[in-house]
N, C-alpha and C. Protein backbone atom coordinates (compact mmCIF):
# COMPACT_ATOMS: atom_id res chain seq x y z
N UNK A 1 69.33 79.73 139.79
CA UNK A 1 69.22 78.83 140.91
C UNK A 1 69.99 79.42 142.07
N UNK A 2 69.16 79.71 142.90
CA UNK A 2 70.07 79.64 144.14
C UNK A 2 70.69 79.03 145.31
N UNK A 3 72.04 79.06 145.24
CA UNK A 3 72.61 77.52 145.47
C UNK A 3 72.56 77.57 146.62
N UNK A 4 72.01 78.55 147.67
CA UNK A 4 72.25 78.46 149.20
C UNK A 4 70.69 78.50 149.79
N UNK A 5 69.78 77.65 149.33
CA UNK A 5 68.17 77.53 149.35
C UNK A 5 68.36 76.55 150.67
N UNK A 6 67.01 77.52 151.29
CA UNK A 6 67.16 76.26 152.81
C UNK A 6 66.17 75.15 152.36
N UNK A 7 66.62 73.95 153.06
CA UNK A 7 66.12 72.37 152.71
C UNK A 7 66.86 71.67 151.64
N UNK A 8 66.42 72.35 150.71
CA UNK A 8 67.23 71.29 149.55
C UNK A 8 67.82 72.60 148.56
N UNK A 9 69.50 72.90 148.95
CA UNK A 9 70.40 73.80 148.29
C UNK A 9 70.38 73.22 147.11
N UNK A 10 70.89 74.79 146.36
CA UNK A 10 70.76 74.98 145.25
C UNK A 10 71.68 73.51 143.71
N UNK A 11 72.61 72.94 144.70
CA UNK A 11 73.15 72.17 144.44
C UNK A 11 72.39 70.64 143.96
N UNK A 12 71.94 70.28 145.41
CA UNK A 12 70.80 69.58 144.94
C UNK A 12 69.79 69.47 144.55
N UNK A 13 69.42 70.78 144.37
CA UNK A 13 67.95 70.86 143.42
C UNK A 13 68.57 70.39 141.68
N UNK A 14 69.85 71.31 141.50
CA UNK A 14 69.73 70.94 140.29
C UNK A 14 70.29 69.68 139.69
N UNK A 15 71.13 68.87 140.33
CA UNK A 15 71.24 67.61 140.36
C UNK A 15 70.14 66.93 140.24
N UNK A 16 68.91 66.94 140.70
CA UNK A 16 67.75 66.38 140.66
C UNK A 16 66.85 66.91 139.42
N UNK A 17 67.27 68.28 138.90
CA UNK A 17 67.01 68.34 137.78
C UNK A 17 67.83 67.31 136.31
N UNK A 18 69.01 67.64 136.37
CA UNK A 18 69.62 67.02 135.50
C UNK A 18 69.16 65.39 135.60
N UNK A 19 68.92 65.25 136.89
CA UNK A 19 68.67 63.14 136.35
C UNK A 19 67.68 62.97 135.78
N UNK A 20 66.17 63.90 136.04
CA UNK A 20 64.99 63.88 136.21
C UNK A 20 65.15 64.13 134.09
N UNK A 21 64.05 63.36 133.17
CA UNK A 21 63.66 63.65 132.43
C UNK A 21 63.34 64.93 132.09
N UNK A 22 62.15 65.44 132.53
CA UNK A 22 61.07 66.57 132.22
C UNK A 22 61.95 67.87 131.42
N UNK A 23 63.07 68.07 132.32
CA UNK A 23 63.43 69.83 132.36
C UNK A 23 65.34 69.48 132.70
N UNK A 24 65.68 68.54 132.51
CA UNK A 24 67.23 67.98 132.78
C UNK A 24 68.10 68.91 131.54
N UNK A 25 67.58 69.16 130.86
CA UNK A 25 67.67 69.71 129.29
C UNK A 25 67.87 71.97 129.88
N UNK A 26 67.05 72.32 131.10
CA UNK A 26 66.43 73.64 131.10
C UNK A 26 68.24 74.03 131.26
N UNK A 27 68.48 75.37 130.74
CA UNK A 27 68.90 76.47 131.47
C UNK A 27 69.31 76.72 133.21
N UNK A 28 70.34 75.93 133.70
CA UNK A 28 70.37 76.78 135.19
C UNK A 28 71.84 77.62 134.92
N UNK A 29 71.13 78.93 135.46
CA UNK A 29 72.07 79.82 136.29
C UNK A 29 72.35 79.82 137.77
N UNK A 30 73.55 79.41 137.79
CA UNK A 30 73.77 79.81 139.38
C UNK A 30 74.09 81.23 140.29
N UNK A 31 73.26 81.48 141.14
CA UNK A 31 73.31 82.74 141.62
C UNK A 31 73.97 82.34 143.37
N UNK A 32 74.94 82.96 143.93
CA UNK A 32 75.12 82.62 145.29
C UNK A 32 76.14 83.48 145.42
N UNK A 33 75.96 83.93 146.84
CA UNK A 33 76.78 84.83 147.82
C UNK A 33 78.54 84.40 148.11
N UNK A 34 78.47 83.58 147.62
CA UNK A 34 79.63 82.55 147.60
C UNK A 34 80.38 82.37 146.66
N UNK A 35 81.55 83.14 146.68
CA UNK A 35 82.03 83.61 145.38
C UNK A 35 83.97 83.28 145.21
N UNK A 36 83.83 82.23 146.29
CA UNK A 36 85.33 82.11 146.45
C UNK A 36 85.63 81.05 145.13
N UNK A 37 87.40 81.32 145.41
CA UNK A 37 88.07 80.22 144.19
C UNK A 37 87.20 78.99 143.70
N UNK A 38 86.42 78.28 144.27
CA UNK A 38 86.04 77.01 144.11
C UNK A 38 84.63 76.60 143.34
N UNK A 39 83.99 78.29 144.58
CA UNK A 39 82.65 78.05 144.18
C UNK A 39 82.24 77.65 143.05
N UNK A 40 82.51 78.48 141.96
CA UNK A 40 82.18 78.72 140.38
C UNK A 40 82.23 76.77 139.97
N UNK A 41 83.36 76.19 140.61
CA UNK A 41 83.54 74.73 139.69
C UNK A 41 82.27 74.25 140.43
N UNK A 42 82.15 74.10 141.79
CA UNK A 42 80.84 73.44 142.25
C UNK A 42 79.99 73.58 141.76
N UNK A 43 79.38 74.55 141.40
CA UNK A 43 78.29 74.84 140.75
C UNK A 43 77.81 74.11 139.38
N UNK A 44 79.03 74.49 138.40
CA UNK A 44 79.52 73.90 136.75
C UNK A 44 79.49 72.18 137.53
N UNK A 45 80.01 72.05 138.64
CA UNK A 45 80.08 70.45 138.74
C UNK A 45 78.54 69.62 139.12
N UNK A 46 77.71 70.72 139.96
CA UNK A 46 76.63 70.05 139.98
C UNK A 46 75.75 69.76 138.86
N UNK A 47 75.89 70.89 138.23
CA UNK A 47 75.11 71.03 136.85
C UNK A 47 74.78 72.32 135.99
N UNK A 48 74.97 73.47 136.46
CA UNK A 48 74.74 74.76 136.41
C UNK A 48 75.30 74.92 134.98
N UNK A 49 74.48 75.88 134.21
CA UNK A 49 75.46 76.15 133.10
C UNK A 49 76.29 77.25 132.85
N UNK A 50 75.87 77.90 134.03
CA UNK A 50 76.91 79.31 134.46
C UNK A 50 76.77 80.03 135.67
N UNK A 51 77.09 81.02 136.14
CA UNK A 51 77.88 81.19 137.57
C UNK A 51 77.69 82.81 137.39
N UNK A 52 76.84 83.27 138.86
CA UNK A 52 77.00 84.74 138.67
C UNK A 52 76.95 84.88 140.08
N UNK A 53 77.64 85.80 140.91
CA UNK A 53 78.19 86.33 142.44
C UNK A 53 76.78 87.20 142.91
N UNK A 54 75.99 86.97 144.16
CA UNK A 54 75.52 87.99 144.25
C UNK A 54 76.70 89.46 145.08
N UNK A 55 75.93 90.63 144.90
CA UNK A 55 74.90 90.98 144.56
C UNK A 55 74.99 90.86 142.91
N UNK A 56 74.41 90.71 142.39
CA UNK A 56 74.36 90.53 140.75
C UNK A 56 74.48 91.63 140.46
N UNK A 57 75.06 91.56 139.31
CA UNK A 57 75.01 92.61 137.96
C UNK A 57 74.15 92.56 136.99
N UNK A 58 73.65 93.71 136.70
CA UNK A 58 72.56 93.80 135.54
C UNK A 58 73.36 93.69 134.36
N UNK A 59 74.13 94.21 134.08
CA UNK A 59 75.00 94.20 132.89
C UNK A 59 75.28 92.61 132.57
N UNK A 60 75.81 92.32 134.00
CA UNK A 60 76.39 90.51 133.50
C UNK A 60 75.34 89.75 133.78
N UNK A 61 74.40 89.79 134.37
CA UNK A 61 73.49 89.31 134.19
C UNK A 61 72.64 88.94 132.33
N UNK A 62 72.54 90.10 132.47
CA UNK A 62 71.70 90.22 130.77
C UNK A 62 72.80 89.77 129.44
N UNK A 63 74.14 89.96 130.19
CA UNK A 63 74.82 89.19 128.71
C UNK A 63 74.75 87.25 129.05
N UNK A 64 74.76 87.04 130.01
CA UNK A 64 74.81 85.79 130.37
C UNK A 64 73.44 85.51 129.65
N UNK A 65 72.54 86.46 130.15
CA UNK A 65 71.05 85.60 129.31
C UNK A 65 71.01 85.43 127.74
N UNK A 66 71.47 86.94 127.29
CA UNK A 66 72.01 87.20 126.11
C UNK A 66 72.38 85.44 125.48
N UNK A 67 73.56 85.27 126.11
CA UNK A 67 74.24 84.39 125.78
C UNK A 67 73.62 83.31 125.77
N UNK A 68 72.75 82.50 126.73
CA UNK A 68 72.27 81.69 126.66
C UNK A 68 71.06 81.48 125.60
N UNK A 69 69.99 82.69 125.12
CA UNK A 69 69.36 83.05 124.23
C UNK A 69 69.96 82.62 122.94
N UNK A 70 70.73 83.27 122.69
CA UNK A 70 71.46 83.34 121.32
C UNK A 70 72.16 81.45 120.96
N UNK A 71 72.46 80.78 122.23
CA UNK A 71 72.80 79.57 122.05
C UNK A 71 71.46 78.60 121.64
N UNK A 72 70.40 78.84 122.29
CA UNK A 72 69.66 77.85 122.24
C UNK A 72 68.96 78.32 120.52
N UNK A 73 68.85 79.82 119.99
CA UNK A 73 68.86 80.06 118.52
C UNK A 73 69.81 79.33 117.69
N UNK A 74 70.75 79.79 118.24
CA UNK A 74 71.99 78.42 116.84
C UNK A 74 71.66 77.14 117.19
N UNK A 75 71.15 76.28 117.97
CA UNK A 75 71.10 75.28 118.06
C UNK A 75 69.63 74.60 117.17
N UNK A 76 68.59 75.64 117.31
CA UNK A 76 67.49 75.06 116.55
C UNK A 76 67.26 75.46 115.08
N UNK A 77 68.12 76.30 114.90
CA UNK A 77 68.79 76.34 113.75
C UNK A 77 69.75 76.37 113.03
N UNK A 78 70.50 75.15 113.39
CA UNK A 78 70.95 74.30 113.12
C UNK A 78 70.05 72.90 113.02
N UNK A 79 69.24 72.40 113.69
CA UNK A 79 68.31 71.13 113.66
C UNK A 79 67.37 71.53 112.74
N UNK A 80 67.50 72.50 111.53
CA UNK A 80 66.53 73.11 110.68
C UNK A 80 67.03 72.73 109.18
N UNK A 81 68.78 72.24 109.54
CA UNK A 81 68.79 72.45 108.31
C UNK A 81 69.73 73.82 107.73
N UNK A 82 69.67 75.03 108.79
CA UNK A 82 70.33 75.65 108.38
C UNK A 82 72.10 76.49 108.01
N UNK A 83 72.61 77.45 107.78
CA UNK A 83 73.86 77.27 107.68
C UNK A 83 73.89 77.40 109.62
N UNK A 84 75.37 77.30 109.86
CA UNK A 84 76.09 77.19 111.31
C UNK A 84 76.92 78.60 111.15
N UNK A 85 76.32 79.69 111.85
CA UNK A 85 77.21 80.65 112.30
C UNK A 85 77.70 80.83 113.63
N UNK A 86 78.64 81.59 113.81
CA UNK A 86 78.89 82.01 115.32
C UNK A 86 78.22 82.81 116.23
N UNK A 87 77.38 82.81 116.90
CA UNK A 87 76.58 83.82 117.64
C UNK A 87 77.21 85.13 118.34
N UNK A 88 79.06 85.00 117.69
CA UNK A 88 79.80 85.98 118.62
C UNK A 88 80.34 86.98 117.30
N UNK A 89 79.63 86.02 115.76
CA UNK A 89 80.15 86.61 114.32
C UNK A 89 79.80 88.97 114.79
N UNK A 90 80.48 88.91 114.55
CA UNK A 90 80.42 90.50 114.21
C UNK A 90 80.94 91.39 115.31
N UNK A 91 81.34 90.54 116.61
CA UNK A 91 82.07 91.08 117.46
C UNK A 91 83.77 91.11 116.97
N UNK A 92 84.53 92.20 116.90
CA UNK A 92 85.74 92.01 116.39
C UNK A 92 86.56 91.57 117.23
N UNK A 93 86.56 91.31 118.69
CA UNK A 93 86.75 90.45 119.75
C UNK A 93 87.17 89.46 119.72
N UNK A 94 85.97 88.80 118.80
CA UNK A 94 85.97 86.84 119.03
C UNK A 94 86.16 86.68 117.09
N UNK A 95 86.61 87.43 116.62
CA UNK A 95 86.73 87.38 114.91
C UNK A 95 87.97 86.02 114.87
N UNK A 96 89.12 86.43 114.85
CA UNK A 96 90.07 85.18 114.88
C UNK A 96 89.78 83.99 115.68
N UNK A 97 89.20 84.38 116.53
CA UNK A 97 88.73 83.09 117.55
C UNK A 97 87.76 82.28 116.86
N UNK A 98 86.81 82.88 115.88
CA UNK A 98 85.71 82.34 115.25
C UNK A 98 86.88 81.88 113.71
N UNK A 99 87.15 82.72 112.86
CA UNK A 99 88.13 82.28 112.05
C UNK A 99 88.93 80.72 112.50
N UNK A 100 89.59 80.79 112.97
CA UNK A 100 90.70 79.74 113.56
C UNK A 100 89.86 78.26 114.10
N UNK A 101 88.45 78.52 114.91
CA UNK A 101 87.70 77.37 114.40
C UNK A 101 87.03 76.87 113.64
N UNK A 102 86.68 77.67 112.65
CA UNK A 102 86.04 76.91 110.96
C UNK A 102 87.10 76.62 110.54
N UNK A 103 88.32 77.23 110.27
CA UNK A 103 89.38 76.79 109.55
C UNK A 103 90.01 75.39 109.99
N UNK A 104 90.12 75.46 111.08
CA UNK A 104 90.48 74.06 112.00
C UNK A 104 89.23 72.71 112.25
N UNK A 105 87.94 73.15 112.11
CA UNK A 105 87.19 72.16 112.28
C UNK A 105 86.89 70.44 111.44
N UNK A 106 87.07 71.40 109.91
CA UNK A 106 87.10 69.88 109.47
C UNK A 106 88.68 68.75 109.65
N UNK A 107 89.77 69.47 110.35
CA UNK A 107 90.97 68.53 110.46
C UNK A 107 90.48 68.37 111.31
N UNK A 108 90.05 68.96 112.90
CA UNK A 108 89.15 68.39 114.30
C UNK A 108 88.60 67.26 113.73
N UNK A 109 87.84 67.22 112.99
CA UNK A 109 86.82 66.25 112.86
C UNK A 109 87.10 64.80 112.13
N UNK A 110 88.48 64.82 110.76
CA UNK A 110 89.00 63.92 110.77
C UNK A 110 89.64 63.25 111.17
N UNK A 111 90.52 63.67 112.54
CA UNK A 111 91.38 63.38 113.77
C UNK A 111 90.41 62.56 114.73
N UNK A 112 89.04 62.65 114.83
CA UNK A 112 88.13 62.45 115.96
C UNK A 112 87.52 61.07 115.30
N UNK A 113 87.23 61.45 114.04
CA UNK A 113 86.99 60.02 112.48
C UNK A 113 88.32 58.97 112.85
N UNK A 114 89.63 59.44 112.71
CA UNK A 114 90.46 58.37 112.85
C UNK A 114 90.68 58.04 113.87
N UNK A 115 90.81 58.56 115.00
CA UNK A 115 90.78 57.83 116.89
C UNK A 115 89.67 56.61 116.52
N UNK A 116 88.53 57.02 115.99
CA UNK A 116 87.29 55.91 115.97
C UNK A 116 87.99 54.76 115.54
N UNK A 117 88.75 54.64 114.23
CA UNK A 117 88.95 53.98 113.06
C UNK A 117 89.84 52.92 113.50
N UNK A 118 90.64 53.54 114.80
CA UNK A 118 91.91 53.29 115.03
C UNK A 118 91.54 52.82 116.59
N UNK A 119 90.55 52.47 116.81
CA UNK A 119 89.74 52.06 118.49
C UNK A 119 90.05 52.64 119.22
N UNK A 120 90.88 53.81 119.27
CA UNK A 120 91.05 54.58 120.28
C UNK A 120 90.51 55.75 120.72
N UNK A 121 89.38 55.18 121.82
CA UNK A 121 88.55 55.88 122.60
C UNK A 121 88.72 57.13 123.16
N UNK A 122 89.71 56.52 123.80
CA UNK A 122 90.46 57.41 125.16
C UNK A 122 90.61 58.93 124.05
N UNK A 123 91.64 58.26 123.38
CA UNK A 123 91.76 59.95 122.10
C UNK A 123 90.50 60.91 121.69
N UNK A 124 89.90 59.67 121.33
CA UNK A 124 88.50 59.96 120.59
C UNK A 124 88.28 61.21 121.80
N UNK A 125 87.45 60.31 123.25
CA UNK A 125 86.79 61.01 124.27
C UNK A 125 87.92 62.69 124.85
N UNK A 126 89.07 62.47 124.27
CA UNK A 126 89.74 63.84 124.31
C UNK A 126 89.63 64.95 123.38
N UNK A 127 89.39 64.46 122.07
CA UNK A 127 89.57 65.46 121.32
C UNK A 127 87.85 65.89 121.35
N UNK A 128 86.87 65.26 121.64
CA UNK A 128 85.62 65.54 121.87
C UNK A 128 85.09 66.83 123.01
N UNK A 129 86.15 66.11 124.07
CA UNK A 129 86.08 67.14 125.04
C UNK A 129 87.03 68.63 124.64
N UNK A 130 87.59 68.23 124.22
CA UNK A 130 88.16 70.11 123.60
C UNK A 130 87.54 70.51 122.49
N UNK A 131 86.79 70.02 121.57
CA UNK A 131 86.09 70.73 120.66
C UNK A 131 84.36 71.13 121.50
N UNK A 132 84.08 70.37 122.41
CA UNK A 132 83.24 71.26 123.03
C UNK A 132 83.55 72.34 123.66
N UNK A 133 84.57 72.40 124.32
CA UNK A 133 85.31 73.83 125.05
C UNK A 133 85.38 75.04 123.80
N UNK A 134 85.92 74.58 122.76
CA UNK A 134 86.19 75.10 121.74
C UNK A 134 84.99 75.88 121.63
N UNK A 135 83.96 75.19 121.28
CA UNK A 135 83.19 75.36 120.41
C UNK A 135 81.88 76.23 121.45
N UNK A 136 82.41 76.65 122.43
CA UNK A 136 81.26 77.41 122.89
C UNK A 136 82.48 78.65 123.30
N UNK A 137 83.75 78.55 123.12
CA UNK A 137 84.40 79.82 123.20
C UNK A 137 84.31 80.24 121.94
N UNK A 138 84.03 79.74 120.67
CA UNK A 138 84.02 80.15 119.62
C UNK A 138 82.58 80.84 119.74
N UNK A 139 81.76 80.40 120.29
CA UNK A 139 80.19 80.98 119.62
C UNK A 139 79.51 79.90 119.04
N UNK A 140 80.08 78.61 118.91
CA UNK A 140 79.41 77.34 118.54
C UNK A 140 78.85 76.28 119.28
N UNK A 141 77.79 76.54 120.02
CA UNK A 141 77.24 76.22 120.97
C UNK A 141 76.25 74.77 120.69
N UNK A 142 76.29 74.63 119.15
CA UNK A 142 75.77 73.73 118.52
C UNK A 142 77.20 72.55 118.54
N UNK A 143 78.09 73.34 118.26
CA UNK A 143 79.35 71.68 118.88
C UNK A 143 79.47 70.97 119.71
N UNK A 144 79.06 72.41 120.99
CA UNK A 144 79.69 72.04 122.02
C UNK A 144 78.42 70.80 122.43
N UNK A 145 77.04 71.19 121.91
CA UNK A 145 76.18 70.26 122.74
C UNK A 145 76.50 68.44 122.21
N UNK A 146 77.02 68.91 120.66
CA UNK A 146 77.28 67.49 119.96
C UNK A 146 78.03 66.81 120.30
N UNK A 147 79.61 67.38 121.07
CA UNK A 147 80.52 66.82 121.37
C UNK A 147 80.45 66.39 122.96
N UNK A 148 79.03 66.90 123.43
CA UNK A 148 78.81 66.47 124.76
C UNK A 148 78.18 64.87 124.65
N UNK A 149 77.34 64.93 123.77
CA UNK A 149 76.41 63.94 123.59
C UNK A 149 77.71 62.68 123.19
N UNK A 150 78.23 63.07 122.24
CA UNK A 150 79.63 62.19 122.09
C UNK A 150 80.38 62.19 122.88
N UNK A 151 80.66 62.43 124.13
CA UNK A 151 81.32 62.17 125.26
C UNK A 151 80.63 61.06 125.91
N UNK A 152 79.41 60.87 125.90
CA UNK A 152 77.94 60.63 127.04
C UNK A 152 78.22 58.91 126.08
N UNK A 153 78.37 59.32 124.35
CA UNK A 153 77.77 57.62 124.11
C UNK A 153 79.11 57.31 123.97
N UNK A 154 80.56 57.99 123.97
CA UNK A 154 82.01 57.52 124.03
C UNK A 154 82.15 56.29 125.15
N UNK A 155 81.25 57.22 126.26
CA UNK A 155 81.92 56.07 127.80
C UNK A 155 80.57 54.96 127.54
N UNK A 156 79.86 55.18 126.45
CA UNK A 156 78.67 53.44 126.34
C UNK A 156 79.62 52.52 125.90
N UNK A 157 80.56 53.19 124.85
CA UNK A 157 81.46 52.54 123.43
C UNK A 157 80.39 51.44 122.66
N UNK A 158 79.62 53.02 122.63
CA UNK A 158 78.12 52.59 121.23
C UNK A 158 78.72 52.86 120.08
N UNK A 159 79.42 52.07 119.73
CA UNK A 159 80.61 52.56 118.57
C UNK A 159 79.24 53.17 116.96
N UNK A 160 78.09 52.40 116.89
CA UNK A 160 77.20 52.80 115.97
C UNK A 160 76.81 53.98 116.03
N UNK A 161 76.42 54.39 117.12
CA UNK A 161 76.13 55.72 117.94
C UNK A 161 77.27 56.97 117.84
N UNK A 162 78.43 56.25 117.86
CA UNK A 162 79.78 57.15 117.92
C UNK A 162 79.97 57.48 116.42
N UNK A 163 79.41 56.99 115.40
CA UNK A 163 79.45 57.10 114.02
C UNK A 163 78.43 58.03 113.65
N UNK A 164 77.80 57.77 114.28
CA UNK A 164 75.91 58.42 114.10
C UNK A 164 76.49 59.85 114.26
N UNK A 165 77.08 60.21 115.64
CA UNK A 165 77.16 61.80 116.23
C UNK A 165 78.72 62.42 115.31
N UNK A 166 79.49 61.26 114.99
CA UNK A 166 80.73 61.83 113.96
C UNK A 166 80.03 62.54 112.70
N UNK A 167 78.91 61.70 112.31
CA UNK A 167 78.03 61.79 110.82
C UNK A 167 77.58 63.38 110.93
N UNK A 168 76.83 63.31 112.45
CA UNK A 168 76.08 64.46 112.71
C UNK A 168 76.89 66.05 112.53
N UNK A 169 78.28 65.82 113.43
CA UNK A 169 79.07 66.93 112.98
C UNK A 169 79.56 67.26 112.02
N UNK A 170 80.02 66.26 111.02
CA UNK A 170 80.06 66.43 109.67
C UNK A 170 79.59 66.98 108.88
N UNK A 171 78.33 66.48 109.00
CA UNK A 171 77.39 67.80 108.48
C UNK A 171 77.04 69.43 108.83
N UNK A 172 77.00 69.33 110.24
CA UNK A 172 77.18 70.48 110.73
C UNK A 172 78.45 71.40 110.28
N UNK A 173 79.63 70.84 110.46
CA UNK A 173 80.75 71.59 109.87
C UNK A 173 80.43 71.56 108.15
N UNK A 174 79.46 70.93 107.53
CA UNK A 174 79.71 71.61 105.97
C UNK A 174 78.46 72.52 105.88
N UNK A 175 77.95 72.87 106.75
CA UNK A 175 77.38 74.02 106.87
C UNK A 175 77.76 75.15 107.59
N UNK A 176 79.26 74.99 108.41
CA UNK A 176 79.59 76.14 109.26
C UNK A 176 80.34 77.06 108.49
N UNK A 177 79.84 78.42 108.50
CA UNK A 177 80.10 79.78 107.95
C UNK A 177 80.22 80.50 108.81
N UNK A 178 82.10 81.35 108.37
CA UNK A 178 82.18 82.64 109.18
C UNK A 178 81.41 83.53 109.41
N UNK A 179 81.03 83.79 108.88
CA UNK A 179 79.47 85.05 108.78
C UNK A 179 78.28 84.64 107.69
N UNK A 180 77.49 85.24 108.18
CA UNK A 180 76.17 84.97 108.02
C UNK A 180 76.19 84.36 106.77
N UNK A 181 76.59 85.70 105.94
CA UNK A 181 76.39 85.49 104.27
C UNK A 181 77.99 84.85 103.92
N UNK A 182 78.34 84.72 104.43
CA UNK A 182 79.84 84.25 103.96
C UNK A 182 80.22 83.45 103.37
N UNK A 183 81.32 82.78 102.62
CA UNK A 183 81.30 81.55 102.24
C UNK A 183 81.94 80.55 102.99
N UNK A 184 81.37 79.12 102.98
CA UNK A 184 81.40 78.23 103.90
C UNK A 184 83.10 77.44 103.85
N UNK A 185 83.57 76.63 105.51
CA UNK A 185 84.46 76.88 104.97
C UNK A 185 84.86 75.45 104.80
């Protein structure tokens, strides 16, 4: 997207994507000449799901797509049924980073179970919002969308709903594996 489009900038186009049904769901990249301290949050604030300076880079360009590719793969498989790996597994880079969130996820997740238990939202809607951060610095891009959606029905306080998406990660974490073939943790 380019956020400096004459008539209706790049800002508000995608705002009008995100409300709009059809494509609220698509992929935006933000592309703009405009590259100061701030820009990058405007963008993430309108709706963008990432941020690239022109003149662009081919290199960062293609890992950003990379990246986005490889997310929307763990995510539909995961809705398959299948195990939960890290899309960053085999980089020795993001190894402890991926380690340290399987190992930590199922206490995440009973901490997020007892805020519920214990009516406290506010907690709840915190520890939700850092396991999505988490979980797409990890390579778990399948958390991060779950713990969004549980942010979204936190501020309904669809408390049935808030059980529904606890249920949902639950499962997801007893299928999340360090590596491919690995054992689960």
């Amino acid at each position: 997207m380019d956020m400096q489009m004459p008539i209706v900038n790049g800002f508000d186009a995608t705002r009008r994507i995100r409300e709009e049904g059809l494509n609220c769901a698509t992929t935006i990249l933000a592309m703009t000449a405009s590259v100061g301290k701030g820009d990058e949050l405007k963008c993430l604030e309108a709706g963008c799901d990432d941020f690239v300076g022109k003149p662009v880079k081919k290199e960062l360009l293609l890992r950003k797509i990379w990246r986005f590719l490889q997310q929307a793969k763990q995510i539909d498989a995961a809705e398959r049924g299948e195990p939960v790996v890290s899309f960053l597994a085999g980089d020795p880079d993001y190894q402890k980073t991926i380690e340290t969130f399987v190992s930590n996820l199922p206490g995440r997740l009973e901490e997020m179970r007892a805020a519920l238990e214990e009516g406290n939202l506010a907690d709840l809607a915190l520890k939700a919002h850092a396991l999505k951060g988490l979980g797409g610095f990890a390579g778990f891009a399948v958390f991060t969308e779950k713990a969004r959606a549980l942010e979204g029905t936190i501020q309904g306080h669809d408390l049935a709903r808030i059980r529904f998406h606890l249920d949902e990660m639950s499962d997801l974490c007893r299928r999340t594996r360090i590596e491919a073939d690995g054992p689960m943790s």
